[in-house]
Protein backbone atom coordinates (compact mmCIF):
# COMPACT_ATOMS: atom_id res chain seq x y z
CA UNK A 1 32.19 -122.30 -67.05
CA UNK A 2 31.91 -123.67 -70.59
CA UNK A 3 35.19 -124.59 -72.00
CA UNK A 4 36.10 -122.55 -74.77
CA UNK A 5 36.20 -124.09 -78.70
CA UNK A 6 39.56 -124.87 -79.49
CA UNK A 7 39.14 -126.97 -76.16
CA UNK A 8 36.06 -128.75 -77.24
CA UNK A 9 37.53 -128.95 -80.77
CA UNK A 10 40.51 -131.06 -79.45
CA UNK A 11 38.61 -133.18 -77.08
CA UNK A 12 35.90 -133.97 -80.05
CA UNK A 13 38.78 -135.45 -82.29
CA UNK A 14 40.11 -138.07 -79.22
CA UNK A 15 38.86 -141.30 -79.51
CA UNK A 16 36.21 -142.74 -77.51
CA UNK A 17 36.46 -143.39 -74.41
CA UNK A 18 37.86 -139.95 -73.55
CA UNK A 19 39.76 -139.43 -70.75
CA UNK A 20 41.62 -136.14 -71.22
CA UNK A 21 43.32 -133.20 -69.72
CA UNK A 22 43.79 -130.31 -71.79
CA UNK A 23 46.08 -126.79 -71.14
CA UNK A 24 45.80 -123.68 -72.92
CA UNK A 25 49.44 -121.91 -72.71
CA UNK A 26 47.95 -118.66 -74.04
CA UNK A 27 45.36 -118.22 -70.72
CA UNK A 28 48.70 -119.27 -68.64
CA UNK A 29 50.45 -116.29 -70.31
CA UNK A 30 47.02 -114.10 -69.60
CA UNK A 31 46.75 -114.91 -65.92
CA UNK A 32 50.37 -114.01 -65.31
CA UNK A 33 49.43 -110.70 -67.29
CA UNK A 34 46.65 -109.88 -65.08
CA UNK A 35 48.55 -110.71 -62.08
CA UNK A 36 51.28 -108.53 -62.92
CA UNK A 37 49.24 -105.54 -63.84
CA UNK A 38 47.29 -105.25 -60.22
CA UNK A 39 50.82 -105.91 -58.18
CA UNK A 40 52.80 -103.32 -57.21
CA UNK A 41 55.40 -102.31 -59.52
CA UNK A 42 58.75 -104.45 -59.76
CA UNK A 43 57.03 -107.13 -57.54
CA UNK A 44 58.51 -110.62 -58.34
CA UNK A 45 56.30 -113.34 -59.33
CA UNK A 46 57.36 -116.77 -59.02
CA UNK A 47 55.23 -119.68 -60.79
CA UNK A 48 54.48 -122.36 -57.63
CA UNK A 49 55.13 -125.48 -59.67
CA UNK A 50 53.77 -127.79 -57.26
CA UNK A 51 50.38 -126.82 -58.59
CA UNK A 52 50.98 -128.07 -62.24
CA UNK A 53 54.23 -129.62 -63.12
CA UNK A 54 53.51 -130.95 -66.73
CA UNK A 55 56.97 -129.97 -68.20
CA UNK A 56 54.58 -127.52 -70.98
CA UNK A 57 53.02 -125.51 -67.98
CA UNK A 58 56.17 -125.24 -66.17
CA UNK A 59 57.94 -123.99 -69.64
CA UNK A 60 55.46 -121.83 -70.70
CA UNK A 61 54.91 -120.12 -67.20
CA UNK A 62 59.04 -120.12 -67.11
CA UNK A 63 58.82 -118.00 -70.11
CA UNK A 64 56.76 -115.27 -69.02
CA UNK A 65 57.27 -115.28 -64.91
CA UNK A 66 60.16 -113.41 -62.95
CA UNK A 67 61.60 -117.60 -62.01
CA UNK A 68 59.82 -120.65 -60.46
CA UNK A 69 59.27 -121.80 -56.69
CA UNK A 70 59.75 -125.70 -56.56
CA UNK A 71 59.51 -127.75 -53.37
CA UNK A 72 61.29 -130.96 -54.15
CA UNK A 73 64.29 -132.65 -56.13
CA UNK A 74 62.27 -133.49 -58.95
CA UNK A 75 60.64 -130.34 -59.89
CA UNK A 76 64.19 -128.53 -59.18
CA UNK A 77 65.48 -130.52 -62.16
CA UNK A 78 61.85 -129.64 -64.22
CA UNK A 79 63.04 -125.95 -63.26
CA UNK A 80 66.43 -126.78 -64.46
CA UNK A 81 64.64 -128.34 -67.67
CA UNK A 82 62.60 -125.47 -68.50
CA UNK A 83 65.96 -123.03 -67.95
CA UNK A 84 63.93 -120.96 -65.45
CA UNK A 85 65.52 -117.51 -64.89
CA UNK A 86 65.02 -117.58 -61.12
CA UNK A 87 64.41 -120.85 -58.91
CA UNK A 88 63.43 -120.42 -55.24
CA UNK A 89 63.50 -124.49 -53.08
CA UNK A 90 61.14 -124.25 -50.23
CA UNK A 91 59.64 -127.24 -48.88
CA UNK A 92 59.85 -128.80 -44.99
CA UNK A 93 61.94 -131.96 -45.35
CA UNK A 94 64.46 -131.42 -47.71
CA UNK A 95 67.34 -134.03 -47.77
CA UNK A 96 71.09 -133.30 -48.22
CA UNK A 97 70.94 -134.58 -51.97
CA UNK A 98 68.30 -131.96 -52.69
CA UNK A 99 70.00 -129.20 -50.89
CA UNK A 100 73.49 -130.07 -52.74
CA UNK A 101 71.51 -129.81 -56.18
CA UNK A 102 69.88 -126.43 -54.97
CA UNK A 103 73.51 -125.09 -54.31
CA UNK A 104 74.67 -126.15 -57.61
CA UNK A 105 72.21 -124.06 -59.48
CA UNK A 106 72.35 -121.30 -57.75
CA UNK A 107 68.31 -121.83 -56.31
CA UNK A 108 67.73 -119.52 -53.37
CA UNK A 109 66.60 -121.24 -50.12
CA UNK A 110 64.24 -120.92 -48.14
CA UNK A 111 64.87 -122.48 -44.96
CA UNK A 112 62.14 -124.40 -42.72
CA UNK A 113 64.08 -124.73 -39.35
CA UNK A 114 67.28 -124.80 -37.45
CA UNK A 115 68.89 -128.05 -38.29
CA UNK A 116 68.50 -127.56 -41.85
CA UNK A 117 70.29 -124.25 -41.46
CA UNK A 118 73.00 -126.00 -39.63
CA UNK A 119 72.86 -128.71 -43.08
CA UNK A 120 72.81 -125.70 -45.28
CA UNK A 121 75.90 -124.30 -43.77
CA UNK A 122 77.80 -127.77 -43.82
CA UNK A 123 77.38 -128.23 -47.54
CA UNK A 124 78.15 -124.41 -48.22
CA UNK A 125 80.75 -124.86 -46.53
CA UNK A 126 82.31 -128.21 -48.28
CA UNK A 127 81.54 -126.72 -51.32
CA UNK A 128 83.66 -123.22 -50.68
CA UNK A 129 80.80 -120.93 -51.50
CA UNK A 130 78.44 -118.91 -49.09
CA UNK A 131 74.40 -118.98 -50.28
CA UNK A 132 72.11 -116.62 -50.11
CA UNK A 133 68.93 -118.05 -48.09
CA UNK A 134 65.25 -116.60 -46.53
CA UNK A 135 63.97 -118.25 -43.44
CA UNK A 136 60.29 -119.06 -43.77
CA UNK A 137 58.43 -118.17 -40.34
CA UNK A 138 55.44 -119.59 -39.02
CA UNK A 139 54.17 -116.23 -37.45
CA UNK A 140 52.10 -116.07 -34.45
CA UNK A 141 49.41 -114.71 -35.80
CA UNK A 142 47.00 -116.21 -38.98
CA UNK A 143 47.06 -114.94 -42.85
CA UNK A 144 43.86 -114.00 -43.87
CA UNK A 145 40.96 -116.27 -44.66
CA UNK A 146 41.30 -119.53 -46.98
CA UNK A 147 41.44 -123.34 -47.48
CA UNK A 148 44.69 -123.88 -45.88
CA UNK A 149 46.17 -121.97 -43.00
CA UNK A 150 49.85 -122.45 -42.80
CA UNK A 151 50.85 -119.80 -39.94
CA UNK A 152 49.29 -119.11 -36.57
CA UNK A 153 48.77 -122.54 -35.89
CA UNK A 154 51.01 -125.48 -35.21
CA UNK A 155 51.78 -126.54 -38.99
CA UNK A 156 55.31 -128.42 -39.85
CA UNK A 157 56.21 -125.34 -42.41
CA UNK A 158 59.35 -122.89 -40.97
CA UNK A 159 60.57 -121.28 -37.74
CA UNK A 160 58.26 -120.63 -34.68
CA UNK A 161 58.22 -116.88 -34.69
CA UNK A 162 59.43 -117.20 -30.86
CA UNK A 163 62.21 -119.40 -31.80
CA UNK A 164 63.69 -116.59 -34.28
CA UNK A 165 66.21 -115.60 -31.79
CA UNK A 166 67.55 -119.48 -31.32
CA UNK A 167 67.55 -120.19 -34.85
CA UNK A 168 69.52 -116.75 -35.46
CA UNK A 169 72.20 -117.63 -32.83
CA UNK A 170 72.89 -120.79 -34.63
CA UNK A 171 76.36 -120.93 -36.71
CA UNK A 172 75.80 -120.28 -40.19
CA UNK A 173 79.10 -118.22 -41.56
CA UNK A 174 78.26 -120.00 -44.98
CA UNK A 175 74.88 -119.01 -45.40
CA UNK A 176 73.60 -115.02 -45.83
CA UNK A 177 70.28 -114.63 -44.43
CA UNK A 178 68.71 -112.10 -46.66
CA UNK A 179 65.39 -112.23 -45.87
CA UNK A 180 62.21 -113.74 -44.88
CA UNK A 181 59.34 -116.39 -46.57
CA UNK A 182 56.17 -115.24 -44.86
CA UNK A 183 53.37 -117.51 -47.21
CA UNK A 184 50.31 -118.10 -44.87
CA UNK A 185 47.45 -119.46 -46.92
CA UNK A 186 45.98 -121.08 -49.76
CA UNK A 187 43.57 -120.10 -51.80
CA UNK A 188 42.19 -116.52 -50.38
CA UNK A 189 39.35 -115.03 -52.23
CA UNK A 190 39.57 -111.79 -50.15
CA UNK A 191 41.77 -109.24 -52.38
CA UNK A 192 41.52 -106.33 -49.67
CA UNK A 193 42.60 -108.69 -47.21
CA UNK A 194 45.04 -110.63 -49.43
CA UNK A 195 46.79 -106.45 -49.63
CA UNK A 196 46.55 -106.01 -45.62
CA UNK A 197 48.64 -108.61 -45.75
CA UNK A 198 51.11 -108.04 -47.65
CA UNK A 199 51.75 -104.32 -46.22
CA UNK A 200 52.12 -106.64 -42.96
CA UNK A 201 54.45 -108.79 -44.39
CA UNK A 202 56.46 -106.20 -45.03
CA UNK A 203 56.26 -104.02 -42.20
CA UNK A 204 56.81 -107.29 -39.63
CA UNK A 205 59.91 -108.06 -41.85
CA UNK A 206 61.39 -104.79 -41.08
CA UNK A 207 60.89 -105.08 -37.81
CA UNK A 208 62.33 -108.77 -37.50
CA UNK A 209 65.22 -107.71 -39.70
CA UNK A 210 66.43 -104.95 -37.23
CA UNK A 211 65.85 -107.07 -34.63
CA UNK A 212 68.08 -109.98 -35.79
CA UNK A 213 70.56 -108.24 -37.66
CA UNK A 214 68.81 -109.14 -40.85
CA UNK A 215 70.13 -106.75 -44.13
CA UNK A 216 66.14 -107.53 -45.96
CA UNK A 217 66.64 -107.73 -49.09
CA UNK A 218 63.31 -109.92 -49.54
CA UNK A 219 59.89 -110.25 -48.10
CA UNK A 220 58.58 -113.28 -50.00
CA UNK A 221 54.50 -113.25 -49.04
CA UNK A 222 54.05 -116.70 -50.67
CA UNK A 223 51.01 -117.76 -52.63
CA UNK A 224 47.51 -117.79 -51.87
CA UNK A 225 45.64 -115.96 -54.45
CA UNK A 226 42.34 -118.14 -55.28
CA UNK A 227 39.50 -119.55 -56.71
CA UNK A 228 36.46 -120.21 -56.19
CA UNK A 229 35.37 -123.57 -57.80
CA UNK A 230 31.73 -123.62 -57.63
CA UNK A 231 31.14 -120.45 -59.41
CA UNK A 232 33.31 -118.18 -62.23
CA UNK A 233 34.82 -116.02 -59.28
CA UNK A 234 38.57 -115.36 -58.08
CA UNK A 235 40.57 -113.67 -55.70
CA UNK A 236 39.88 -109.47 -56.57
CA UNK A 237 43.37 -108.08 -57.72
CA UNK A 238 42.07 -104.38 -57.40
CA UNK A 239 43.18 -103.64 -54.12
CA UNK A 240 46.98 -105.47 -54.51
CA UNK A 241 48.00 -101.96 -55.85
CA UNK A 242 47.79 -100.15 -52.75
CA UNK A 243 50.57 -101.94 -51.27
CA UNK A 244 53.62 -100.13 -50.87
CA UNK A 245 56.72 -101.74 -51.03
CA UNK A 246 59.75 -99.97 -49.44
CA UNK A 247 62.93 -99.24 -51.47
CA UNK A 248 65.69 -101.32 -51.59
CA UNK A 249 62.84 -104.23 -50.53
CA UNK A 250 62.09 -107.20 -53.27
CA UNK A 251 58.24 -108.18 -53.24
CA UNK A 252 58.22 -111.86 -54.34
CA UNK A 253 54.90 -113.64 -54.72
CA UNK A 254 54.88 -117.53 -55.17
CA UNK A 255 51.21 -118.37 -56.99
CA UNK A 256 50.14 -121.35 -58.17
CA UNK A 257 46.87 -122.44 -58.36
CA UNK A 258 45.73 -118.61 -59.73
CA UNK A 259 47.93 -119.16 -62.72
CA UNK A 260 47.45 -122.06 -63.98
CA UNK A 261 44.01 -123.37 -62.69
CA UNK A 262 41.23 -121.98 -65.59
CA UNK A 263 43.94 -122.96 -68.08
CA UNK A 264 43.01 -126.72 -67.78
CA UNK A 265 40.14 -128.60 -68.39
CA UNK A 266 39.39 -132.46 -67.10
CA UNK A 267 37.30 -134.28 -69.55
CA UNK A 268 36.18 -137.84 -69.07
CA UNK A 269 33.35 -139.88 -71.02
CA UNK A 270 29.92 -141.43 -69.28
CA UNK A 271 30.76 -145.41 -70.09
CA UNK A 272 27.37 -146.31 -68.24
CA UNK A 273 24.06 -144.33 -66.72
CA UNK A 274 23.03 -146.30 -63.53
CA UNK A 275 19.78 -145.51 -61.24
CA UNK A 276 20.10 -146.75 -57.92
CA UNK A 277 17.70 -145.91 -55.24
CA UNK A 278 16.24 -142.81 -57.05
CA UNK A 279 19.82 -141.73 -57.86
CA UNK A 280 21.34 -140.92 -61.06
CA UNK A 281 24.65 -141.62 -61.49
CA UNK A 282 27.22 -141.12 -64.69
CA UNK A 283 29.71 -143.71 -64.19
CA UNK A 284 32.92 -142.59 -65.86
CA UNK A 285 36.13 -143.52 -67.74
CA UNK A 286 38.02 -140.93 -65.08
CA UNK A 287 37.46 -140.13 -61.87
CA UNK A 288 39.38 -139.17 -58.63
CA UNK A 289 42.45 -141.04 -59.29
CA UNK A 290 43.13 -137.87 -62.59
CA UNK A 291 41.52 -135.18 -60.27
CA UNK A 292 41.12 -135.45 -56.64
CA UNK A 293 40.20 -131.98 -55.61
CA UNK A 294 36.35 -132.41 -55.38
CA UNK A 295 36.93 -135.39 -53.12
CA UNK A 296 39.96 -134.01 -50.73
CA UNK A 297 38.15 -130.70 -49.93
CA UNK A 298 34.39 -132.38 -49.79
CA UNK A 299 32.61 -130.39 -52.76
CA UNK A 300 30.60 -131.13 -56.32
CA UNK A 301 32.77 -130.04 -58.96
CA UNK A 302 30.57 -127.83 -61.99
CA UNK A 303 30.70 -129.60 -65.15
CA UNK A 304 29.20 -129.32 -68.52
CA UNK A 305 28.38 -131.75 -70.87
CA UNK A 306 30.33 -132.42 -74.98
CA UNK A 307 27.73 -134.09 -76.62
CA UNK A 308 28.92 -136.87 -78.94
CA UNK A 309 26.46 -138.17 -81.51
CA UNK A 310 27.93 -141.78 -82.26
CA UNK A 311 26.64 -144.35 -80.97
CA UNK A 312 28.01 -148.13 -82.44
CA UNK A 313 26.22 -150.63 -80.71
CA UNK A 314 22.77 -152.53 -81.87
CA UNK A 315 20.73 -151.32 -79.00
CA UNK A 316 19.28 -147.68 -78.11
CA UNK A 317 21.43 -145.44 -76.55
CA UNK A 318 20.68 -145.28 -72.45
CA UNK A 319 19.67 -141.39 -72.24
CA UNK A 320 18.64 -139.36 -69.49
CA UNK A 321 16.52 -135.66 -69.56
CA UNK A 322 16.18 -133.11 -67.01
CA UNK A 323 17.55 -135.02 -64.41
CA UNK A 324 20.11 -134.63 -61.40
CA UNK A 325 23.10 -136.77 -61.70
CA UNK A 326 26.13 -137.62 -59.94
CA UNK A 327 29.24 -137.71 -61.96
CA UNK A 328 31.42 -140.73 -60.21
CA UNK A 329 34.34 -142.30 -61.29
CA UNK A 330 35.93 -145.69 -62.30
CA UNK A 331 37.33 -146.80 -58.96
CA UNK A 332 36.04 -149.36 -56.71
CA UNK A 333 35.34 -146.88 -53.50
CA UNK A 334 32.01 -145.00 -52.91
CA UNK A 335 34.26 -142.19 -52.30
CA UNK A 336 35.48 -141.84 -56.29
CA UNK A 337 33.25 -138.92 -56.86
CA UNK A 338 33.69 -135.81 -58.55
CA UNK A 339 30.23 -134.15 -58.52
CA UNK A 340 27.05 -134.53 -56.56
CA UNK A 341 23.58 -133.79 -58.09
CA UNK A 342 24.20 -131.46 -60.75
CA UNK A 343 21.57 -131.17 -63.23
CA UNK A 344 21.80 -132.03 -66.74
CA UNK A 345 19.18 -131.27 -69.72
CA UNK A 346 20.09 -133.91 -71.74
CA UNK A 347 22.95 -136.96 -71.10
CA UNK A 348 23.66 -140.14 -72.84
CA UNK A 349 26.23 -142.66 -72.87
CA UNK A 350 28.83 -141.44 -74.87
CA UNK A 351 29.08 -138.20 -73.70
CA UNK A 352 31.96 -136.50 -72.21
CA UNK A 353 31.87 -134.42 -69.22
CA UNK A 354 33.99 -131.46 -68.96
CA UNK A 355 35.32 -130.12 -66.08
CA UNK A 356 36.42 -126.69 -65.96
CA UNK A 357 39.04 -124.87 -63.43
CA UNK A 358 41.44 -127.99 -62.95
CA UNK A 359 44.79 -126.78 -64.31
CA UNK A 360 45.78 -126.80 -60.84
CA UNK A 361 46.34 -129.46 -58.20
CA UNK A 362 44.62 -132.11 -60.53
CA UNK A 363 46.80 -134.40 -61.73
CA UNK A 364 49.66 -133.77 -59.77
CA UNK A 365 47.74 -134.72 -56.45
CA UNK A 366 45.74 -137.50 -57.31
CA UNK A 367 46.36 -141.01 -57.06
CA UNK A 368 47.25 -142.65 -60.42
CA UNK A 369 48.15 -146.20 -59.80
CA UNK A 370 45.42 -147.14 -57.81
CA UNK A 371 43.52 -149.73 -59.82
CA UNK A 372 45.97 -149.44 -62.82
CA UNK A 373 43.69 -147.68 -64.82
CA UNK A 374 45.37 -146.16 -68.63
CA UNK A 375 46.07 -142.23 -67.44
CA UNK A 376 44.22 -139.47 -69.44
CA UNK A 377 46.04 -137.98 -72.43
CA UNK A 378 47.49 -134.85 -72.30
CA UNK A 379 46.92 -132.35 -74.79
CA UNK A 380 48.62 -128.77 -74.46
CA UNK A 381 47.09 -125.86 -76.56
């Protein structure tokens, strides 16, 4: 997916060596758009900001989402910062200190087991007010298809569907259960399945609701909508508009990495061109430590290549034509790779490789301080 000319025109003006991220708020403000317009009607989205926390994503999706989920201390004060209308704190291990903070601003919890209901109630408690929380549920059956199942399978996110009627009998007259978290995947490229289940979140959160004295007020489905990285395809939205949500119900939907991920770009300049044993390889100023992705989930990231004509040094430029290269990164492990024999028509030393579809879970997973390198610069459209 070639990266669009304002992006191009911003990395061309860095000097060299580039090593860049750059976010385009407006396609951040048209994936939210497009989301919105295949949901059913009043459905609630939520920006995940575990997927991109730079404090311009998380204001700019702030701005034009229903709130933000966060999933830790630290992005409940970048929620805070970015005066989010709506903040839902999920996350398995939350400590005391983060559950305090939640109470103070008024975030809606979702709540991951039994003892951390009993923690929730404490602090309510101490602090005189009663909260309004969900309980996330691993159910006992799977989400539909993806990259990461969270449900159906022994996982350390929520409340064993079996266990409901335990965790329910524990004392909680400070905190209002008002309804249930249900997310179950990441990254689902199946719209018509991504709609089945949401009609069965809602339909099993009836059910558990009169069954444990529940009044549902909300049926949060979670993320999951996707991506597909090695071509120009997502998750189809079509068939989200068949899902019928029942009155008096709130639809919330947490995503992440469908907002924000075609509204970065990695770039990262080829400091050398090395062939070892019949291999071509584009040794860069970047690598996995910026974006991990390619190398956590074991595939060759598409690139496409920003030709830069200078060249300051005595000697020919090292070029290579028609070729298959692997783009690899600064680090001193075999494993710092981001893309495996992809062809190029023409790359030289100099040139910067652009990486499209990394606005989400890039930065924010990898490993930055191994090796010390200088991080990327950051520039926000």
């Amino acid at each position: 997916m070639p990266a669009p000319e304002p992006v191009l025109t911003a990395l061309r003006d860095l000097p060299s060596p580039v090593c860049a991220y750059v976010y385009d708020r407006q396609v951040l403000r048209d994936r939210v758009a497009q989301l919105r317009a295949a949901l059913p009607a009043g459905t609630t989205v939520l920006y995940a900001v575990k997927a991109n926390g730079h404090p311009e994503v998380v204001r700019a999706l702030s701005q034009v989402c229903d709130g933000l989920e966060v999933a830790s201390g630290g992005e409940l004060r970048l929620a805070a910062g970015a005066r989010a209308r709506r903040i839902v704190f999920g996350g398995p291990a939350k400590t005391g200190a983060e559950l305090s903070a939640a109470v103070a601003a008024g975030a809606q919890i979702n709540i991951e087991s039994g003892q951390e209901l009993l923690r929730l109630d404490h602090l309510a408690r101490a602090a005189g007010v009663v909260v309004d929380a969900c309980v996330r549920v691993n159910r006992a059956t799977a989400g539909p298809g993806g990259t990461h199942a969270m449900t159906g399978t022994p996982t350390p996110f929520g409340v064993d569907e079996a266990a409901l009627g335990a965790f329910f009998a524990l004392p909680h007259d400070h905190v209002r259960i008002i309804g249930f978290h249900l997310h179950a995947v990441s990254n689902n490229l199946d719209g018509a399945a991504h709609a089945r289940f949401l009609t069965d979140c809602l339909a099993w959160s009836a059910r558990a609701a009169a069954e444990h004295g529940v009044d549902l007020r909300i049926v949060n489905a979670g993320g999951g909508f996707g991506v597909d990285y090695l071509s120009d395809d997502s998750i189809d939205l079509a068939p989200l508009s068949s899902v019928g949500v029942p009155a008096g119900v709130e639809l919330i939907v947490e995503p992440g990495r469908f907002l924000a991920a075609d509204a970065g770009w990695y770039a990262a300049e080829v400091v050398d061109l090395k062939l070892t044993h019949g291999r071509w390889f584009a040794v860069l100023r970047g690598g996995t430590h910026h974006f991990r992705l390619p190398a956590a989930w074991g595939y060759s990231h598409p690139f496409t290549v920003l030709p830069r004509p200078a060249w300051d040094h005595p000697w020919e430029r090292p070029t290579v034509s028609d070729v298959e290269v692997d783009a690899v990164g600064e680090l001193c492990t075999p494993r710092d790779v981001l893309a495996r024999a992809r062809r190029v028509d023409r790359l030289g030393i100099g040139d910067v490789l652009v990486f499209a579809r990394t606005g989400a879970y890039g930065w924010d997973i990898s490993h930055h301080d191994f090796l010390r390198h200088p991080a990327p610069d950051f520039i926000v459209l």
